[in-house]
C-alpha atoms as a PDB file:
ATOM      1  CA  UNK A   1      12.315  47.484 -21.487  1.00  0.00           C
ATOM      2  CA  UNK A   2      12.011  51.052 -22.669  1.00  0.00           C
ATOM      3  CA  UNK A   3      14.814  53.155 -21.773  1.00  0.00           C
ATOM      4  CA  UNK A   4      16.404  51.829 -18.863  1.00  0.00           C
ATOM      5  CA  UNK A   5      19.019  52.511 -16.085  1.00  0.00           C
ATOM      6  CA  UNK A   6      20.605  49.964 -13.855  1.00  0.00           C
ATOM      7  CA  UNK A   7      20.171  51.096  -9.908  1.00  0.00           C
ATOM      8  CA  UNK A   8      22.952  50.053  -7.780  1.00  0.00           C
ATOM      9  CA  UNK A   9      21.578  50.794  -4.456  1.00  0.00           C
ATOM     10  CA  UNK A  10      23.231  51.638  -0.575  1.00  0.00           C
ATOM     11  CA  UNK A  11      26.307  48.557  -2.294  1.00  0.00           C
ATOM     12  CA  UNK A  12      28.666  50.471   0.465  1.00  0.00           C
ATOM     13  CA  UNK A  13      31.674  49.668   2.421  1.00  0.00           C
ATOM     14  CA  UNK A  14      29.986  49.288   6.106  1.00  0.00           C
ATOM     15  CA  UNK A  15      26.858  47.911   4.344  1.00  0.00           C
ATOM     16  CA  UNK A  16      28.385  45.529   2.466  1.00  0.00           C
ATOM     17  CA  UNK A  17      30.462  44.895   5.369  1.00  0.00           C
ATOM     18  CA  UNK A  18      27.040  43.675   7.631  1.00  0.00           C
ATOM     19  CA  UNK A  19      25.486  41.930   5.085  1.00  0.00           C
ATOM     20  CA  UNK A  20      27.772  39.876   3.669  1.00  0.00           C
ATOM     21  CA  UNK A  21      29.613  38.285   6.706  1.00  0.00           C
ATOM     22  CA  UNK A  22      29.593  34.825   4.537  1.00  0.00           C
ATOM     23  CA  UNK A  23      31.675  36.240   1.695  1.00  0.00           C
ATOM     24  CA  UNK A  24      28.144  34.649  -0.328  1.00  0.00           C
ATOM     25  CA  UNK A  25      29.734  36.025  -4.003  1.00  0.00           C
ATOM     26  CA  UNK A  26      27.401  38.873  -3.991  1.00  0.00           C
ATOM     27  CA  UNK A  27      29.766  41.247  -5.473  1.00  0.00           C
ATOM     28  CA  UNK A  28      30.683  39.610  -8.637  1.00  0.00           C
ATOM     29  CA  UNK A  29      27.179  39.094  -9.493  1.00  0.00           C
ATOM     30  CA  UNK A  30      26.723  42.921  -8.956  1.00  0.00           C
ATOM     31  CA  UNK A  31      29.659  43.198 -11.144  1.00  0.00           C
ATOM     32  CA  UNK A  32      28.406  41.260 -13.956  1.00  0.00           C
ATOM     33  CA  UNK A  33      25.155  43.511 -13.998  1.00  0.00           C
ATOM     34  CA  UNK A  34      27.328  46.567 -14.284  1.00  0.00           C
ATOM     35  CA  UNK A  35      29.280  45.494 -16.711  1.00  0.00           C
ATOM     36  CA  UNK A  36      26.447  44.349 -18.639  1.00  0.00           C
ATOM     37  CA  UNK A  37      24.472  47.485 -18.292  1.00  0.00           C
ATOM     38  CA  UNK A  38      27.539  49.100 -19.589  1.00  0.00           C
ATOM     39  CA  UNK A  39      28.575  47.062 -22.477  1.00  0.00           C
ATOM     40  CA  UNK A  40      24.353  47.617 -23.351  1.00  0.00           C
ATOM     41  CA  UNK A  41      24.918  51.121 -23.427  1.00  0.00           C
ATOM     42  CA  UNK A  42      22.663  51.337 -20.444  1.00  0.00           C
ATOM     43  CA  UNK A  43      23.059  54.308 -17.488  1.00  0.00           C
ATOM     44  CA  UNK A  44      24.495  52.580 -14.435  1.00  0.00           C
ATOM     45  CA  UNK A  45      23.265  54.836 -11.289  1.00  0.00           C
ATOM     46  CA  UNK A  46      24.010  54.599  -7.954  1.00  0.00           C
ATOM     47  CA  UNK A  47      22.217  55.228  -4.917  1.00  0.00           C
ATOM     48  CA  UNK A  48      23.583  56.061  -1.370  1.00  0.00           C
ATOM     49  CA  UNK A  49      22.182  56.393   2.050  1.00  0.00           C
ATOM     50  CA  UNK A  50      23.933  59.063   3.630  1.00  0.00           C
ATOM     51  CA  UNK A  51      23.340  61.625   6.527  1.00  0.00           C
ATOM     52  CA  UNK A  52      24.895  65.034   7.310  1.00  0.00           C
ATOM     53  CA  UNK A  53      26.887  65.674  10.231  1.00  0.00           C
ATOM     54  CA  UNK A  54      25.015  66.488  13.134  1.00  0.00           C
ATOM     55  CA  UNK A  55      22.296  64.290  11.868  1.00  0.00           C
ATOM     56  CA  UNK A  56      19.683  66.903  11.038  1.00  0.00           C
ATOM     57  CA  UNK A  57      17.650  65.246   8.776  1.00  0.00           C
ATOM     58  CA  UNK A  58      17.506  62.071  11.361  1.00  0.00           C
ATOM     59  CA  UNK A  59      14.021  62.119  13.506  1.00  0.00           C
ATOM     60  CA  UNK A  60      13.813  59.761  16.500  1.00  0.00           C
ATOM     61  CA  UNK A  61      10.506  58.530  14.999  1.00  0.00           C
ATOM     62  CA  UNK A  62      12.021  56.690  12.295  1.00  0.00           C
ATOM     63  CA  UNK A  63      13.332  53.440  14.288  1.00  0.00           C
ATOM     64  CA  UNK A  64      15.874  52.078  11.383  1.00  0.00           C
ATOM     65  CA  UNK A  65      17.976  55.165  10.525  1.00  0.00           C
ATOM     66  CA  UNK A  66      17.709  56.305  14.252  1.00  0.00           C
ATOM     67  CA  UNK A  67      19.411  52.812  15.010  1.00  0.00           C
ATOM     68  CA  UNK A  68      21.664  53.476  12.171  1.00  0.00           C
ATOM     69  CA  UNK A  69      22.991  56.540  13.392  1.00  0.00           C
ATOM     70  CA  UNK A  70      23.400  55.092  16.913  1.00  0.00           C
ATOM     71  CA  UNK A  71      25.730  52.013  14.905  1.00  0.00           C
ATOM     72  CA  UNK A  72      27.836  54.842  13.632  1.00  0.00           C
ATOM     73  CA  UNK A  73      26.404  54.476  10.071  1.00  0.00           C
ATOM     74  CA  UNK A  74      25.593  56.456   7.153  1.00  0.00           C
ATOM     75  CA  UNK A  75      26.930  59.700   7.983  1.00  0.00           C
ATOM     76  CA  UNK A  76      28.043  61.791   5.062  1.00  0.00           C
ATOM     77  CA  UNK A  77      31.701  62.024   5.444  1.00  0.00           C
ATOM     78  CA  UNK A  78      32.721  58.560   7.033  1.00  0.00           C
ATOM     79  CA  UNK A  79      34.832  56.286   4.248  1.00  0.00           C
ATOM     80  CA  UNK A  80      32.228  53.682   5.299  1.00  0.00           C
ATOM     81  CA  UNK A  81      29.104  55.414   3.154  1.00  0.00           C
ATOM     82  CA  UNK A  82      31.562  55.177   0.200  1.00  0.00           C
ATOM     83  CA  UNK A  83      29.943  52.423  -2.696  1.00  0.00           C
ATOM     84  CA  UNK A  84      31.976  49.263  -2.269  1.00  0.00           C
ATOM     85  CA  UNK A  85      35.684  49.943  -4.119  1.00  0.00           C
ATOM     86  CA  UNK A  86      34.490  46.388  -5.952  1.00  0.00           C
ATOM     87  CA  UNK A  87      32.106  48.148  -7.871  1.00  0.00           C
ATOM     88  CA  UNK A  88      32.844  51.452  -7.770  1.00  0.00           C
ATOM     89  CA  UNK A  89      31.651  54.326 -10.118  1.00  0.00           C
ATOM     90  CA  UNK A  90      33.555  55.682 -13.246  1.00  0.00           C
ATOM     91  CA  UNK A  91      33.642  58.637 -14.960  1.00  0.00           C
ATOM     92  CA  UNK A  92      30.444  59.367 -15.983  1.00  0.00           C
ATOM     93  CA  UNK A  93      28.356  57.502 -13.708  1.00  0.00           C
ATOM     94  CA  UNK A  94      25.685  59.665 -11.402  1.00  0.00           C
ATOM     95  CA  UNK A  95      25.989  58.884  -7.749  1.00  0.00           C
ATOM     96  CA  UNK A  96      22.689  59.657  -5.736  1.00  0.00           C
ATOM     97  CA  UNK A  97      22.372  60.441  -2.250  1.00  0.00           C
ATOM     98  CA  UNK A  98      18.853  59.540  -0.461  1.00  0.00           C
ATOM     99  CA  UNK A  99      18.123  60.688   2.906  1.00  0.00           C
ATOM    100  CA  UNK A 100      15.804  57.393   3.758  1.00  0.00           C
ATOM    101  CA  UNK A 101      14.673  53.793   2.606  1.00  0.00           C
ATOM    102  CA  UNK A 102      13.387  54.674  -0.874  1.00  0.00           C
ATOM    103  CA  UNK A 103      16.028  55.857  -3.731  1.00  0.00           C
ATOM    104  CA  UNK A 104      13.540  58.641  -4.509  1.00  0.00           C
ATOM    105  CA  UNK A 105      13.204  59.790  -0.817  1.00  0.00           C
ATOM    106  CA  UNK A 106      15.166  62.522   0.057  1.00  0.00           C
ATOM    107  CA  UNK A 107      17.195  62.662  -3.245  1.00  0.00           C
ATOM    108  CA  UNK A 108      17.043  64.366  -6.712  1.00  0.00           C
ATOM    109  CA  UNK A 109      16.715  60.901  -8.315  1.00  0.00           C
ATOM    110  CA  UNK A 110      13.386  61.009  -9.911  1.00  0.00           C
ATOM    111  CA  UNK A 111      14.594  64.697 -11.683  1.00  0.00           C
ATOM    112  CA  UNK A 112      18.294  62.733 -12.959  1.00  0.00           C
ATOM    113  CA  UNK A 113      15.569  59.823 -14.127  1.00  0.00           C
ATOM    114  CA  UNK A 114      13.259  61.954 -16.191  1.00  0.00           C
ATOM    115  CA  UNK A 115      16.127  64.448 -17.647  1.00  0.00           C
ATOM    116  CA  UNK A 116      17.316  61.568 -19.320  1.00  0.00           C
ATOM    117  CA  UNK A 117      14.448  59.843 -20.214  1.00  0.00           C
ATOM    118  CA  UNK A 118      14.247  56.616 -18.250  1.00  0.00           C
ATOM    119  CA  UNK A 119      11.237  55.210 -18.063  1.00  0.00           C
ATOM    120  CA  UNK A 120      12.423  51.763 -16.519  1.00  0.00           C
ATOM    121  CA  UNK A 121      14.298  50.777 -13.353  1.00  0.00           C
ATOM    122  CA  UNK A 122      16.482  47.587 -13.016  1.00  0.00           C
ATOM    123  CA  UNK A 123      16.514  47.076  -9.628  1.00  0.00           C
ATOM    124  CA  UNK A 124      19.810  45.412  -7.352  1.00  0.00           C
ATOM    125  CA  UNK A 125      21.421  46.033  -3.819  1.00  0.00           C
ATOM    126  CA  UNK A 126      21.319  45.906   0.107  1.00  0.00           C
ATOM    127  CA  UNK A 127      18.633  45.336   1.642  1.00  0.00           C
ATOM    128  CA  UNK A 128      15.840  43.508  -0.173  1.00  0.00           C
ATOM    129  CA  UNK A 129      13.480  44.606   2.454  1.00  0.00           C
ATOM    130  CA  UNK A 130      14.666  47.416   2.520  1.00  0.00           C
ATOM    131  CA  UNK A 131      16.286  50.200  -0.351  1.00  0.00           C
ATOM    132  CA  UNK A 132      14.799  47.434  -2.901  1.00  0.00           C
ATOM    133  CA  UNK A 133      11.477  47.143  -1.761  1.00  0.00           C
ATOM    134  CA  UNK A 134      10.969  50.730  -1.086  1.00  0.00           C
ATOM    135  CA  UNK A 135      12.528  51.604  -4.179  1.00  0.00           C
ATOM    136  CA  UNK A 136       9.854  49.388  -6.178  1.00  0.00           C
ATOM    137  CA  UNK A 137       7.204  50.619  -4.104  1.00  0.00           C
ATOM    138  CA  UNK A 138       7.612  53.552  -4.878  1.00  0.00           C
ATOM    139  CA  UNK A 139       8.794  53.589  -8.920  1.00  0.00           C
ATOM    140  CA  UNK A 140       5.689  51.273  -8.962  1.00  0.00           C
ATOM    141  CA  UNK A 141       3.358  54.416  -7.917  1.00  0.00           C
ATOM    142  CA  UNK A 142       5.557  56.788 -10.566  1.00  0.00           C
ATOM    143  CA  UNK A 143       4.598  54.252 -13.363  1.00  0.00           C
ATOM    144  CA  UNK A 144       8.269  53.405 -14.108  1.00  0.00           C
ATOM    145  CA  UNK A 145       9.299  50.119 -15.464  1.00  0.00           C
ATOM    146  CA  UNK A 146      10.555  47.572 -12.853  1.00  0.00           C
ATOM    147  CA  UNK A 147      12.484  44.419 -13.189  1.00  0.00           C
ATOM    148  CA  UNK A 148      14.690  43.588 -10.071  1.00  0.00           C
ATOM    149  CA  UNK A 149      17.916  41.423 -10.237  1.00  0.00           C
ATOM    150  CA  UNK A 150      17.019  38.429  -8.192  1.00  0.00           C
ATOM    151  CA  UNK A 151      21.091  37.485  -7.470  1.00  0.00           C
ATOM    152  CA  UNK A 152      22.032  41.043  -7.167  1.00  0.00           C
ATOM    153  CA  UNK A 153      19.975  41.699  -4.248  1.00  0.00           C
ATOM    154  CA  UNK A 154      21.069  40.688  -0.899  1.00  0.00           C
ATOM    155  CA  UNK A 155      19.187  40.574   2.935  1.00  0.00           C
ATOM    156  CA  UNK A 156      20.593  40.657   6.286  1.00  0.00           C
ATOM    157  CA  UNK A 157      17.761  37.416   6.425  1.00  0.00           C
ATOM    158  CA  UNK A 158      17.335  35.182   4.124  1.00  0.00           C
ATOM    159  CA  UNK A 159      14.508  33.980   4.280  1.00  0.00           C
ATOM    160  CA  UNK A 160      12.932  37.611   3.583  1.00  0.00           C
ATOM    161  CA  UNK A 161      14.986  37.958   0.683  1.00  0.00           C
ATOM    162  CA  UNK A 162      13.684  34.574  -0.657  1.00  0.00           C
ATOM    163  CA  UNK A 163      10.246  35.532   0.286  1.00  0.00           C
ATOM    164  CA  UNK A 164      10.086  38.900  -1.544  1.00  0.00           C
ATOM    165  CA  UNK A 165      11.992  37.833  -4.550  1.00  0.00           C
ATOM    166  CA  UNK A 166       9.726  34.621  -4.696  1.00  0.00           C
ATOM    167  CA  UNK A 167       6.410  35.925  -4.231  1.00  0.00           C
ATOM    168  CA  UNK A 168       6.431  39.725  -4.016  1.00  0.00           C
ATOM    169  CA  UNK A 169       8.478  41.117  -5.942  1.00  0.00           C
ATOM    170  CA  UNK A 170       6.876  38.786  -9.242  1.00  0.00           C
ATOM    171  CA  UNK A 171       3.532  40.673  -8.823  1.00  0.00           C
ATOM    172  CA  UNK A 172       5.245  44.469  -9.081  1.00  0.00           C
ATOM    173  CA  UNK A 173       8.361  43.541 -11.098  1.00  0.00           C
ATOM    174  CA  UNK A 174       9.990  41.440 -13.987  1.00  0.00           C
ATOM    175  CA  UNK A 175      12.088  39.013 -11.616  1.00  0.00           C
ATOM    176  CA  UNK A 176      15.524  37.832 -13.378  1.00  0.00           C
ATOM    177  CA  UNK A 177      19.059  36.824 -12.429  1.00  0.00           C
ATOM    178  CA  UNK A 178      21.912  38.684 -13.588  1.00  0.00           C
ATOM    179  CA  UNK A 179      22.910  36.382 -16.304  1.00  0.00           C
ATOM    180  CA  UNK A 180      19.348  36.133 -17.653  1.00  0.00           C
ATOM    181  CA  UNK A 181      19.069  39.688 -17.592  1.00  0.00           C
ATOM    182  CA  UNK A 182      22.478  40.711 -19.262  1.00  0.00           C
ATOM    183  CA  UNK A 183      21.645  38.456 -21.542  1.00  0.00           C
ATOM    184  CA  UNK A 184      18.605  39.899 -22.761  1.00  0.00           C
ATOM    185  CA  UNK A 185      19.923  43.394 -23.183  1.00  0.00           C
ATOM    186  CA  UNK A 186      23.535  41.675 -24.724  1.00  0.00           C
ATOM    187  CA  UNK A 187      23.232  42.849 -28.428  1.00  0.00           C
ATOM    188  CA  UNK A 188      23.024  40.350 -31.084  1.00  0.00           C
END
């Protein structure tokens, strides 16, 4: 898996907050992949969407973070664009902020990736059709490694999520659940 990082991506308080209504258990599984990553040695990164006050970098062409903005979401100093206390950073950890869908748009992400060396993404967070799709769009077209964490990704519909992590995702990515993935990288 070359040298990988774990991306924890837009796993904040009002995101987790919409997409979750069912209480579905996403969080522990999230959880386990951090910990995993950790006990591996493995960079855990996250990624958050967040806007500046005033909204500046927020054009009315862009239908989803328009709408965002209109739900009261994402903006840069609202408790609500905080990552989810239930997995919060440590010490250590890099926090990313993106301006848009992909982790790489609008962020210094790619520059934190290639100081350090990683040349493979493991993939989890909210949206599936969204922050994790554009995300392994786009690390697809930079040549990174991809595998996406089938359990640790989570879709406001779920038959989208089952769709890309069923039959998209397999053609772009290595496709595993938490537990199969930590246990590849445990150490023997």
């Amino acid at each position: 898996m070359g040298n990988s990082a774990l991306l924890v991506m837009d796993v904040q308080r009002d995101i987790v907050e919409l997409a979750d209504q069912e209480g579905s258990g996403y969080l522990p599984g999230v959880r386990r992949a951090i910990d995993g990553a950790r006990a591996a040695g493995l960079p855990v990164i996250y990624v958050v969407i967040a806007l500046r006050p005033g909204q500046p970098d927020v054009s009315p062409r862009n239908k989803v973070v328009t709408a965002a903005v209109e739900a009261g979401l994402f903006s840069e100093d609202a408790t609500g664009t905080e990552v989810h206390p239930a997995i919060a950073p440590e010490p250590g950890d890099i926090v990313v902020t993106k301006r848009r869908g992909s982790a790489f748009s609008g962020s210094d992400l790619d520059l934190v990736l290639r100081v350090r060396g990683i040349d493979h993404l493991v993939l989890c967070g909210i949206a599936t059709s969204g922050v994790v799709l554009h995300t392994l769009c786009q690390a697809n077209d930079l040549d990174f490694g991809r595998t996406v964490l089938s359990d640790a990704c989570l879709d406001l519909d779920p038959e989208v999520h089952r769709f890309l992590i069923g039959n998209l995702f397999p053609q772009w990515a290595d496709v595993l659940t938490v537990d199969d993935w930590v246990q590849a990288i445990t150490p023997r």
